[in-house]
Structures are given as C-alpha cells and as structure tokens.
N, C-alpha and C. Protein backbone atom coordinates (compact mmCIF):
# COMPACT_ATOMS: atom_id res chain seq x y z
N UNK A 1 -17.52 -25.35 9.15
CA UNK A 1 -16.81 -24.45 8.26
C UNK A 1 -15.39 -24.29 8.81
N UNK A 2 -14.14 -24.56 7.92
CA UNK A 2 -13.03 -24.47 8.10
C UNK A 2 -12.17 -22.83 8.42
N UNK A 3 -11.74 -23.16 9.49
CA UNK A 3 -10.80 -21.83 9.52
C UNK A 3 -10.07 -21.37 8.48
N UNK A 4 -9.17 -22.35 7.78
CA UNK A 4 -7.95 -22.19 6.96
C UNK A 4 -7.86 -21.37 6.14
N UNK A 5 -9.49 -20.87 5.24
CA UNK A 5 -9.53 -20.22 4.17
C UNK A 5 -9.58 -18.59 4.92
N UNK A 6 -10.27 -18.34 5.90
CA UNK A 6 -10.40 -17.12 6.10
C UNK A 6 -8.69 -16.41 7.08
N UNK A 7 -8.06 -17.73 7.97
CA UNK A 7 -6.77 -17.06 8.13
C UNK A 7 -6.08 -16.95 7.00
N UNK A 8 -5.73 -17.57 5.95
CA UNK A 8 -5.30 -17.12 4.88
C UNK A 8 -5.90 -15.90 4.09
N UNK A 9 -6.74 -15.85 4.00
CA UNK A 9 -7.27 -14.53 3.90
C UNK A 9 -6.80 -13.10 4.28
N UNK A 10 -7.42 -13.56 5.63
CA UNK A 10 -6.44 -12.87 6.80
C UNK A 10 -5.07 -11.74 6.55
N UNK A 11 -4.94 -13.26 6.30
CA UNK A 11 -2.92 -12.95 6.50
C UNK A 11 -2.59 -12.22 5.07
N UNK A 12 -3.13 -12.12 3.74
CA UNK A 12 -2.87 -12.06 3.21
C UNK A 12 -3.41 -10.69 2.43
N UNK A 13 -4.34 -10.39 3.27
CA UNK A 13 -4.75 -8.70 3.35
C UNK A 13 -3.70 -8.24 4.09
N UNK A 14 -3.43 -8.76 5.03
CA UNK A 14 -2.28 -7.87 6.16
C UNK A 14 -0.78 -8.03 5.41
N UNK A 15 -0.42 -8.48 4.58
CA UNK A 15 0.43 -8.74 4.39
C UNK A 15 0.74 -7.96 2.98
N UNK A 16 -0.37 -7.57 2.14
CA UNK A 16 -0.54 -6.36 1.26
C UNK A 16 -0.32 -5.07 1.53
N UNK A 17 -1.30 -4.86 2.72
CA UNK A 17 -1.03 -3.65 3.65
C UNK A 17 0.48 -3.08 4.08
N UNK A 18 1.65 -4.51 4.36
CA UNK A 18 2.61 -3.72 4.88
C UNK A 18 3.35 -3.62 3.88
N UNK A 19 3.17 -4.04 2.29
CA UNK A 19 3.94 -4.23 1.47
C UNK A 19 3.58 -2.61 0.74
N UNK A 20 2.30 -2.62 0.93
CA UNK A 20 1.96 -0.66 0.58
C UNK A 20 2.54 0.41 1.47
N UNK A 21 2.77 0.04 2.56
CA UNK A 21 3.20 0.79 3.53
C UNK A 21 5.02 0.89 3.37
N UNK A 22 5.39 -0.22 3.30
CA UNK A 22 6.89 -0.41 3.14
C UNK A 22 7.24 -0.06 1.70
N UNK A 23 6.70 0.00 0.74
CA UNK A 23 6.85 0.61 -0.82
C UNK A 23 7.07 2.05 -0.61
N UNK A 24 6.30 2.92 0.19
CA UNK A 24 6.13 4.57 0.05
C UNK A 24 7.80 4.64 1.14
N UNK A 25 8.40 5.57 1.05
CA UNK A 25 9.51 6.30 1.79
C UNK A 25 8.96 7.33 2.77
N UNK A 26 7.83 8.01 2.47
CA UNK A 26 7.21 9.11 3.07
C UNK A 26 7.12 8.74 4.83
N UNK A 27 7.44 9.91 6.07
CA UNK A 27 7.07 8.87 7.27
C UNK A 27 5.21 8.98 7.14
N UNK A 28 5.10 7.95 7.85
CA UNK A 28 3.76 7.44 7.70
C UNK A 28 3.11 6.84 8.86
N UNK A 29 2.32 7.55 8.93
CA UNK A 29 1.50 7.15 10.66
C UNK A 29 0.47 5.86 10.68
N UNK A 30 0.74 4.57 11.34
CA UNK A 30 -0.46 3.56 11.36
C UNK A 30 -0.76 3.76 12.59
N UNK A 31 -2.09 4.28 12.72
CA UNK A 31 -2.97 4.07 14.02
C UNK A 31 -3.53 2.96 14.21
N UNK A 32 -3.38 2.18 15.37
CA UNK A 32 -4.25 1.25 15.21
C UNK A 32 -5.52 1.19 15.25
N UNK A 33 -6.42 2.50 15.20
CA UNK A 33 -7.72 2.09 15.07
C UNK A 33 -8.17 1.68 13.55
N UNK A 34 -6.85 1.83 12.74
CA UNK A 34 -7.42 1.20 11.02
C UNK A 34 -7.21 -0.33 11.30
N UNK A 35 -6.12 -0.81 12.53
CA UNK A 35 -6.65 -2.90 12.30
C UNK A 35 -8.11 -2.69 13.21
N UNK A 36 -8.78 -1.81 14.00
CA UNK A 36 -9.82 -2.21 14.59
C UNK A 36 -11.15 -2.61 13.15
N UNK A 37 -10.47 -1.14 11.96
CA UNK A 37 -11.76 -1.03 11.30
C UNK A 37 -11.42 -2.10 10.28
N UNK A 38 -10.42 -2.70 9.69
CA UNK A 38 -10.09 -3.95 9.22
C UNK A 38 -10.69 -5.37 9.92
N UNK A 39 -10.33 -5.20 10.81
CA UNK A 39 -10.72 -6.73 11.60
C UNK A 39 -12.25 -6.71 11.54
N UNK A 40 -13.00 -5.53 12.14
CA UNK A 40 -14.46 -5.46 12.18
C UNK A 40 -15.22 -5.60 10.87
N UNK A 41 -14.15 -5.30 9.68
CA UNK A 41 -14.57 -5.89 8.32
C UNK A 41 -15.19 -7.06 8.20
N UNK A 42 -13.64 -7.79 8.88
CA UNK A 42 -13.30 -9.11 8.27
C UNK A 42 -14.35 -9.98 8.94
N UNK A 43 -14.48 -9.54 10.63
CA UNK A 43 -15.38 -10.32 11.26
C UNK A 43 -16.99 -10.55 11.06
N UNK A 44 -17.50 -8.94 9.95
CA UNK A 44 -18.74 -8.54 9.79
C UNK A 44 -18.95 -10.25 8.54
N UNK A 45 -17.70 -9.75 7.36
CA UNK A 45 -18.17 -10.65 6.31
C UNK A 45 -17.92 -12.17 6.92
N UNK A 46 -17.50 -12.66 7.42
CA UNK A 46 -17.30 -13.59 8.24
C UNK A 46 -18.65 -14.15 9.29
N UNK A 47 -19.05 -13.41 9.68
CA UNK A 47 -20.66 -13.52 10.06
C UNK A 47 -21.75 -13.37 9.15
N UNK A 48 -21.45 -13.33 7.95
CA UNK A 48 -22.69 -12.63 7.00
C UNK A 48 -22.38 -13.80 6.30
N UNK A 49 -20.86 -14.62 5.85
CA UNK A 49 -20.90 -15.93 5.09
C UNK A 49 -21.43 -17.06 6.03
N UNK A 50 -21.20 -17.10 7.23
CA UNK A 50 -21.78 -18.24 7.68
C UNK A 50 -22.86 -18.45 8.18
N UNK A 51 -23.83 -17.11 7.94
CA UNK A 51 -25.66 -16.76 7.99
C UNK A 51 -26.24 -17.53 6.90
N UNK A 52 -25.58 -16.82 5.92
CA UNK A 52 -26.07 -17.48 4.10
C UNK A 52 -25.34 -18.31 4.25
N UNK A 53 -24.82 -19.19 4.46
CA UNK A 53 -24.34 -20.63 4.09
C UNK A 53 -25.18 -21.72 5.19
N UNK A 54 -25.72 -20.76 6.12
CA UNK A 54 -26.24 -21.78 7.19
C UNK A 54 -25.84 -23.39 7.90
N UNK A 55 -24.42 -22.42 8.49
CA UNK A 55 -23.39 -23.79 8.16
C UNK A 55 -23.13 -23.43 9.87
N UNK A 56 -22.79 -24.34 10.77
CA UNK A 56 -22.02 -24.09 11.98
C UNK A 56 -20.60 -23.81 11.71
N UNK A 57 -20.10 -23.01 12.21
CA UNK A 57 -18.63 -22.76 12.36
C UNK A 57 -17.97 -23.56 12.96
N UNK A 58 -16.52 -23.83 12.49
CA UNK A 58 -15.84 -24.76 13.55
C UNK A 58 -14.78 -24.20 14.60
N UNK A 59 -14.47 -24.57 15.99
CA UNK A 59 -14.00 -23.80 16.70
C UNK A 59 -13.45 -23.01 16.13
N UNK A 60 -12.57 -23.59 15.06
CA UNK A 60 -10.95 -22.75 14.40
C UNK A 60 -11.85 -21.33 14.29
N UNK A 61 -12.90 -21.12 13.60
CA UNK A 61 -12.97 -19.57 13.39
C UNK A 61 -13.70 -18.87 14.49
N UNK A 62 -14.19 -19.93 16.19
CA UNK A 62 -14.09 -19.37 17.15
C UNK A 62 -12.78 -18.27 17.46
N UNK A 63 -12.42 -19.38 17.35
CA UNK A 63 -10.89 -18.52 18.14
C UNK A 63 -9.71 -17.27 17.00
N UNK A 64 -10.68 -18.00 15.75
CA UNK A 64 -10.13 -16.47 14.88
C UNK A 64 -10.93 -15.30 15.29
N UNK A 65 -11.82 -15.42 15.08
CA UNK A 65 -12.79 -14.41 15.92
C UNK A 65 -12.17 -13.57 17.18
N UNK A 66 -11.69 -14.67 18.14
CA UNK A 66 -11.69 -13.90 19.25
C UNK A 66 -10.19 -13.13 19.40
N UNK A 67 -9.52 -13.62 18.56
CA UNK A 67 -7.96 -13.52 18.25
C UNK A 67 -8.51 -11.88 17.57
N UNK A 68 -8.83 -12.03 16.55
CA UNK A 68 -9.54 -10.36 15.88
C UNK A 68 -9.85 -9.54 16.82
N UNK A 69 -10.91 -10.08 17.75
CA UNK A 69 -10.87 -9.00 18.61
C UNK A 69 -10.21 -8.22 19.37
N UNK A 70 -9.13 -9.51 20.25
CA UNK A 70 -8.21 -9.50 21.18
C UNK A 70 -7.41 -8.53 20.49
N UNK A 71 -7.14 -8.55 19.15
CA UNK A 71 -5.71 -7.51 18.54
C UNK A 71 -6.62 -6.69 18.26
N UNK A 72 -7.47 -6.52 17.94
CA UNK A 72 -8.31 -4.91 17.76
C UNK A 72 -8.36 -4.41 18.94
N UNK A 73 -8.04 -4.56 19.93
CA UNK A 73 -8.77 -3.83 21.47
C UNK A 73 -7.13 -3.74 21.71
N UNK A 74 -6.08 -4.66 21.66
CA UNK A 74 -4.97 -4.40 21.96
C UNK A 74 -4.15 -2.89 21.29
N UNK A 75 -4.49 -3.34 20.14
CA UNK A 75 -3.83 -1.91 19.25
C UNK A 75 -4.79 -0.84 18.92
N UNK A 76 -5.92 -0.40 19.75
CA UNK A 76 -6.90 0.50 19.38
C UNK A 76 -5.80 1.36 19.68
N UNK A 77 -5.41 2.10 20.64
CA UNK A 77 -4.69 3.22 20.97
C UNK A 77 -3.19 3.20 20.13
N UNK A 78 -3.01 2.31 19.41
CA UNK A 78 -1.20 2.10 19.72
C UNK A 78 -1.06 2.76 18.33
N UNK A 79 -0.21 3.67 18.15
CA UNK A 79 0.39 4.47 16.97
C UNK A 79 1.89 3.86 16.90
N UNK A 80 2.19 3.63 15.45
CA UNK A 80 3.39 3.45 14.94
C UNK A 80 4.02 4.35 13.81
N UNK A 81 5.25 4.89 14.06
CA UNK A 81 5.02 5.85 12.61
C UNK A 81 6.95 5.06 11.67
N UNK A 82 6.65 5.22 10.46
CA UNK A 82 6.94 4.17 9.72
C UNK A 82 8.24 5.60 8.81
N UNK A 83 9.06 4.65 8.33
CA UNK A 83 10.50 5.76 7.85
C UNK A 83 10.61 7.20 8.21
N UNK A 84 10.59 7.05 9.79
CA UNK A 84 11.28 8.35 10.48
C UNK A 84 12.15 7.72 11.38
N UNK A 85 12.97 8.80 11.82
CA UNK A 85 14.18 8.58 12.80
C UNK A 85 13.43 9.27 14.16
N UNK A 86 14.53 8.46 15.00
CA UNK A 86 14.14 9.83 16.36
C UNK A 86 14.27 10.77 16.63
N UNK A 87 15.72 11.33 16.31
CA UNK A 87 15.36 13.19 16.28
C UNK A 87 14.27 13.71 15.65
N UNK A 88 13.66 13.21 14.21
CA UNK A 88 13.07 13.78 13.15
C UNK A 88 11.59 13.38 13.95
N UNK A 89 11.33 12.68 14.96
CA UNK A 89 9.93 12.48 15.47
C UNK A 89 9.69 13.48 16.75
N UNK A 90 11.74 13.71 17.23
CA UNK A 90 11.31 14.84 18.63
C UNK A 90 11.21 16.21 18.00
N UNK A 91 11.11 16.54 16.45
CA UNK A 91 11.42 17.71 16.03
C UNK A 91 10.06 17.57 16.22
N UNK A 92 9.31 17.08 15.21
CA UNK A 92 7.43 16.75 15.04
C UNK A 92 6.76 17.24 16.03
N UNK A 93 7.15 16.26 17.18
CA UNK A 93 6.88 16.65 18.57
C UNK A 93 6.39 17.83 19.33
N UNK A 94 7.99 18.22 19.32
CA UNK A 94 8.42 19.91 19.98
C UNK A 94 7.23 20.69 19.15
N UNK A 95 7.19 20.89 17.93
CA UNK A 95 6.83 22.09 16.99
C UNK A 95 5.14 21.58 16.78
N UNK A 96 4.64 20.41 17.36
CA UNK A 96 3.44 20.47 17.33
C UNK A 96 3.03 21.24 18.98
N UNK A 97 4.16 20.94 20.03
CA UNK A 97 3.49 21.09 21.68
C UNK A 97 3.82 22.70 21.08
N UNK A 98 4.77 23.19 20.62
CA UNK A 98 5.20 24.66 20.77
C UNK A 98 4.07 25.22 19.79
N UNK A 99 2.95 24.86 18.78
CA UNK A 99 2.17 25.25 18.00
C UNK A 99 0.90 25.21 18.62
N UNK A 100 0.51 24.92 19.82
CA UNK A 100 -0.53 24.44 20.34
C UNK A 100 -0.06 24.82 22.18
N UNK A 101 0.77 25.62 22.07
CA UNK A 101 1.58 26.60 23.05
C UNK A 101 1.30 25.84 24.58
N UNK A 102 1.51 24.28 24.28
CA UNK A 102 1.74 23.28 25.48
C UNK A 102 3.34 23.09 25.75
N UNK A 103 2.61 23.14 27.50
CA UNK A 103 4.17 23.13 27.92
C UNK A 103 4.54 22.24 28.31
N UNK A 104 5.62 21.65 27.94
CA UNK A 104 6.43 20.00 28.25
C UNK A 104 7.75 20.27 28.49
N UNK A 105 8.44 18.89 29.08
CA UNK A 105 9.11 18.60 29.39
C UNK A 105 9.61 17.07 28.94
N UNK A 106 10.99 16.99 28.65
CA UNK A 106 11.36 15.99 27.56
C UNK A 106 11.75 14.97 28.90
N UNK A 107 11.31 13.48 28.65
CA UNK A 107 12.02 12.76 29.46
C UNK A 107 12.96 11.25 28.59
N UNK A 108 13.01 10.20 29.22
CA UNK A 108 14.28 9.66 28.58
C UNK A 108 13.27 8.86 27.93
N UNK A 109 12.05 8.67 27.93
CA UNK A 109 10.87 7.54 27.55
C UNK A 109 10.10 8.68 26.33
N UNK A 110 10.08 9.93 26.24
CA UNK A 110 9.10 10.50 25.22
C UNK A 110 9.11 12.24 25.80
N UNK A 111 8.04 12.62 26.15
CA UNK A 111 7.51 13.92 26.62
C UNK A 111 6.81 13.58 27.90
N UNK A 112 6.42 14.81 28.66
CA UNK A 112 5.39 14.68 29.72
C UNK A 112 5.05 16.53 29.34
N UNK A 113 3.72 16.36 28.83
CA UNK A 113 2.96 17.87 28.53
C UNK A 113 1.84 17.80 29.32
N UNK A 114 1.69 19.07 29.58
CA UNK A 114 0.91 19.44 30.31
C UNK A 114 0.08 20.48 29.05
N UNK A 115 -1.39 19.33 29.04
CA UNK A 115 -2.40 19.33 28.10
C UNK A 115 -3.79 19.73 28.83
N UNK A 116 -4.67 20.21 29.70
CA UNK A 116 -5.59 20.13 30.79
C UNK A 116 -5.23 18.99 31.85
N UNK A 117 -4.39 18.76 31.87
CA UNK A 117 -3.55 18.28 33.24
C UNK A 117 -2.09 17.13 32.36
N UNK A 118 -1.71 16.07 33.26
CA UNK A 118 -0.38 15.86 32.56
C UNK A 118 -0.81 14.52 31.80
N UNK A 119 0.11 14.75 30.45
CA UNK A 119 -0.36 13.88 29.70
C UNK A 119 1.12 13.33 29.71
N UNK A 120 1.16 12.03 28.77
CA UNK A 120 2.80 11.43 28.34
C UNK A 120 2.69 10.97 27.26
N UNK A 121 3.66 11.60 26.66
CA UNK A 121 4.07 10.83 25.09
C UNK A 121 5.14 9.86 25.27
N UNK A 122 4.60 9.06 25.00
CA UNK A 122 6.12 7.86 25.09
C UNK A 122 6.41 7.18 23.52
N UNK A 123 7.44 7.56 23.48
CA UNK A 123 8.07 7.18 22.03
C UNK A 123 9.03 6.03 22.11
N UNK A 124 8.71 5.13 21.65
CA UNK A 124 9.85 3.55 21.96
C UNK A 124 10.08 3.27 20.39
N UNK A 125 11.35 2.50 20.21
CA UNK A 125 11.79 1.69 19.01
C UNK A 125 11.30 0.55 19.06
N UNK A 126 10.71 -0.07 17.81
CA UNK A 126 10.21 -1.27 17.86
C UNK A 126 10.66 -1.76 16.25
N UNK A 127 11.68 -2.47 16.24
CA UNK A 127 12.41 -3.09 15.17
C UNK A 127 12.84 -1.93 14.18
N UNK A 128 12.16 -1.81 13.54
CA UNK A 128 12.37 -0.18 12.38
C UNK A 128 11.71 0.69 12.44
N UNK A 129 10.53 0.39 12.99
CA UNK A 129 9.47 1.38 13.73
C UNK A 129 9.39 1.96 14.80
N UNK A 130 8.94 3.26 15.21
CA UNK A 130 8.38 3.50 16.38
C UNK A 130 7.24 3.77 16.83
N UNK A 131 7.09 3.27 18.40
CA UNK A 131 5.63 3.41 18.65
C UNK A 131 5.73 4.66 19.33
N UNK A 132 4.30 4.87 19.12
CA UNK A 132 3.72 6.55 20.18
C UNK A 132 2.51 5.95 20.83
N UNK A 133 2.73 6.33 22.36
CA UNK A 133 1.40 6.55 22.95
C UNK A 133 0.73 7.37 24.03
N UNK A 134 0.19 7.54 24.18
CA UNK A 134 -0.57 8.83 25.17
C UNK A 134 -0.98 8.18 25.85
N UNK A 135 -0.69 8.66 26.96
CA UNK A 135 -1.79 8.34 28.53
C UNK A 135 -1.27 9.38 29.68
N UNK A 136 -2.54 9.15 30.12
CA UNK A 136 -2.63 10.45 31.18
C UNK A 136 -4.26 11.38 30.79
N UNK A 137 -4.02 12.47 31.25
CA UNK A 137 -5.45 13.20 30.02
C UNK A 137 -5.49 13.30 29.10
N UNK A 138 -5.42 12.46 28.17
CA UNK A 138 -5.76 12.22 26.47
C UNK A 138 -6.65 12.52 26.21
N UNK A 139 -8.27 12.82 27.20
CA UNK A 139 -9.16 12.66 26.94
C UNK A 139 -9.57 14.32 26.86
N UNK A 140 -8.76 15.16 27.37
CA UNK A 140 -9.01 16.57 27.42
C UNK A 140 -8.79 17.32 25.93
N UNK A 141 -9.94 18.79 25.78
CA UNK A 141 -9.32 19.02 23.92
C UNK A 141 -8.12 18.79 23.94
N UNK A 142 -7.39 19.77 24.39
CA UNK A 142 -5.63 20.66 24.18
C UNK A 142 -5.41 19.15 23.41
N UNK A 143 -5.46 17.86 24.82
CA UNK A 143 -4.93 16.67 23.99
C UNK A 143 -5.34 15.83 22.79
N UNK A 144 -6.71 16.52 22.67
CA UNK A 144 -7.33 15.80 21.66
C UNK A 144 -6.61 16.49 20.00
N UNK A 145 -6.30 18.12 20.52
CA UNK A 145 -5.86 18.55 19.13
C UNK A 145 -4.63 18.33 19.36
N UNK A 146 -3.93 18.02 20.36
CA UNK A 146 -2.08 17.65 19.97
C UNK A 146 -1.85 16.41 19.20
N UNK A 147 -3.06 15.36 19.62
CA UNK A 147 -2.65 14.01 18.65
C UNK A 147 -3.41 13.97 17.42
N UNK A 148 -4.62 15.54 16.94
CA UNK A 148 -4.75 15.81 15.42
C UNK A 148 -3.59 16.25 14.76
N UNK A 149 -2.67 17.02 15.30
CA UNK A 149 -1.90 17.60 14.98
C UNK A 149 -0.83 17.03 14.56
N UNK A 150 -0.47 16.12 15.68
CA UNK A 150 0.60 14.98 15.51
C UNK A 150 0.04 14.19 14.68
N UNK A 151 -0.89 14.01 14.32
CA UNK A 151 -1.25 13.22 12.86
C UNK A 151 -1.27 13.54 11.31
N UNK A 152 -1.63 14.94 11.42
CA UNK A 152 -1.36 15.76 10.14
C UNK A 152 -0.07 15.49 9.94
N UNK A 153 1.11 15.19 10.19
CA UNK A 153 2.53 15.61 9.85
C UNK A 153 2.79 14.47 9.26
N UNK A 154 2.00 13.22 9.31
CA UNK A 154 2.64 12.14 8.53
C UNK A 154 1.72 11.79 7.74
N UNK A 155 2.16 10.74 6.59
CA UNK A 155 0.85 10.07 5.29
C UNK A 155 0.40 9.31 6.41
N UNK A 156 -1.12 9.20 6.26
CA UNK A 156 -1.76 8.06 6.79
C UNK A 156 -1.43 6.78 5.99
N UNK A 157 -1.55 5.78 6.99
CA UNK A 157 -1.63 4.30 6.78
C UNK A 157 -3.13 3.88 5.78
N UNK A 158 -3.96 4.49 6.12
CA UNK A 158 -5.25 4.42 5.37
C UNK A 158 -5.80 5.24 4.90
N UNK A 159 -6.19 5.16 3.52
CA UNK A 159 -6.41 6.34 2.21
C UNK A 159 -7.62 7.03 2.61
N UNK A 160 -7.55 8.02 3.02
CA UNK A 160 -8.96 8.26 3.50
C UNK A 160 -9.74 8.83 1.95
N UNK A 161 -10.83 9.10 1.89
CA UNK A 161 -11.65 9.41 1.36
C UNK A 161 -11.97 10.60 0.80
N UNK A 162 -11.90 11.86 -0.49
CA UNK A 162 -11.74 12.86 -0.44
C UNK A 162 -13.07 12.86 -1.46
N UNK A 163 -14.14 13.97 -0.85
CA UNK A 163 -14.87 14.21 -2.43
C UNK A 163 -15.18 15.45 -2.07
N UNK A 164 -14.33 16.05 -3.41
CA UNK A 164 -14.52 17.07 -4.24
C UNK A 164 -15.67 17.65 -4.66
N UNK A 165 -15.85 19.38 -3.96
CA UNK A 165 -17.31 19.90 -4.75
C UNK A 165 -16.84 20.58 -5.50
C-alpha cells in the first residue's frame, strides 16, 4: 500500500486547517494537543484501512506513521497564538497572573511566576506567530488554572463541542 495517497491527504487536511485559522482576524490559540488529536485520527483510520484491505503497508507509510508521531509528541505542549501582537499578549498575561493573584516577574524571554513554585512563560516570535510555553511547575493547580485562563482569552483553534439543555 502506497504512501502518496494518505500524505496527500495529510497535507491537505492541514492545509484547510490553516486556511480556517488564517480567514478569522480574532487572536486565536492553537495548542498543540489538537495536531496530537488530528494525527491520532489520521493514524487510527490508517490502521483500520489497512486491517480491511488486508494489504501490507509499504515502508512509505512506516515512516508516515512515525513522522505523525514524532510531530504529535513534539508539539504536545507547544502553544501558538495567531493575530496578536506582543504588547497585546503581555497585557493577556499580566491580567490573567494579576487575576489568579500570582506573583511574577517579567523577563526579556516571557514571565517567571511563581505558581506552587517557579514556573516560566516564554513567549518567542515565530514568523507571524507566537509561541507560548511553560516549564517549570506546570504541573501544580495555581499553574494548571493560569494556562485555563490563558486559554479562555483567545478563539480556539478547534471548535469544541457545545450541547445545549
């Protein structure tokens, strides 16, 4: 079974995605755990066509496979947020640590808050985008609700699901 059809595939879901994303003006948060839950899609139906077809795979969709994974595990953590500036992301910032009455300190790379011990926000430019990421105690609440918080303020990248009682 040929690779060709499913990287085209591929590419061509992802390539919808940024054209929805780049259409809206709104800033807009992509976490990367939506390519983890994309890829784990792609890889599920991808294992389920070549069960029912009872066909061997050929390396090519070895190494798509492992390429899926490799960028799902790479960008699990990595946040990008999409038509904002940088002041307008250190305002976000400030007024989520000052709402959640964490105390930080601004450095030349992001924040360093002190969340149940010290956490770091590092905010970088990446072409028109910027990335956000946490490390340090991320794993503590305070930090768990500073990056809910910091998520409420932008449209998600992925439509979540709403039902109405």
């Amino acid at each position: 079974m040929s690779a060709a059809p499913w990287v085209a595939g591929y590419a061509t879901a992802l390539l919808l995605w940024l054209i929805v994303l780049a259409a809206s003006k709104q800033p807009t948060l992509w976490k990367g755990r939506a390519l983890v839950y994309l890829n784990g899609a792609f890889i599920a139906v991808l294992i389920v066509v070549v069960l029912a077809r009872q066909q061997l795979p050929g390396f090519g969709l070895y190494v798509l496979g492992a390429l899926l994974l490799a960028s799902a595990a790479a960008a699990r953590n990595a946040w990008l947020l999409l038509h904002i500036d940088r002041p307008e992301i250190d305002t976000v910032l400030e007024r989520c640590f000052a709402q959640t009455r964490t105390q930080f300190d601004k450095t030349d790379r992001g924040y360093t808050a002190r969340a149940g011990g010290e956490m770091q926000v590092t905010v970088a430019p990446l072409l028109t985008l910027h990335t956000i990421r946490f490390t340090g105690t991320s794993n503590s609440r305070k930090a768990q609700l500073i990056r809910a918080l910091i998520a409420k303020q932008f449209r998600p990248s992925f439509p979540a699901l709403r039902i109405r009682t």
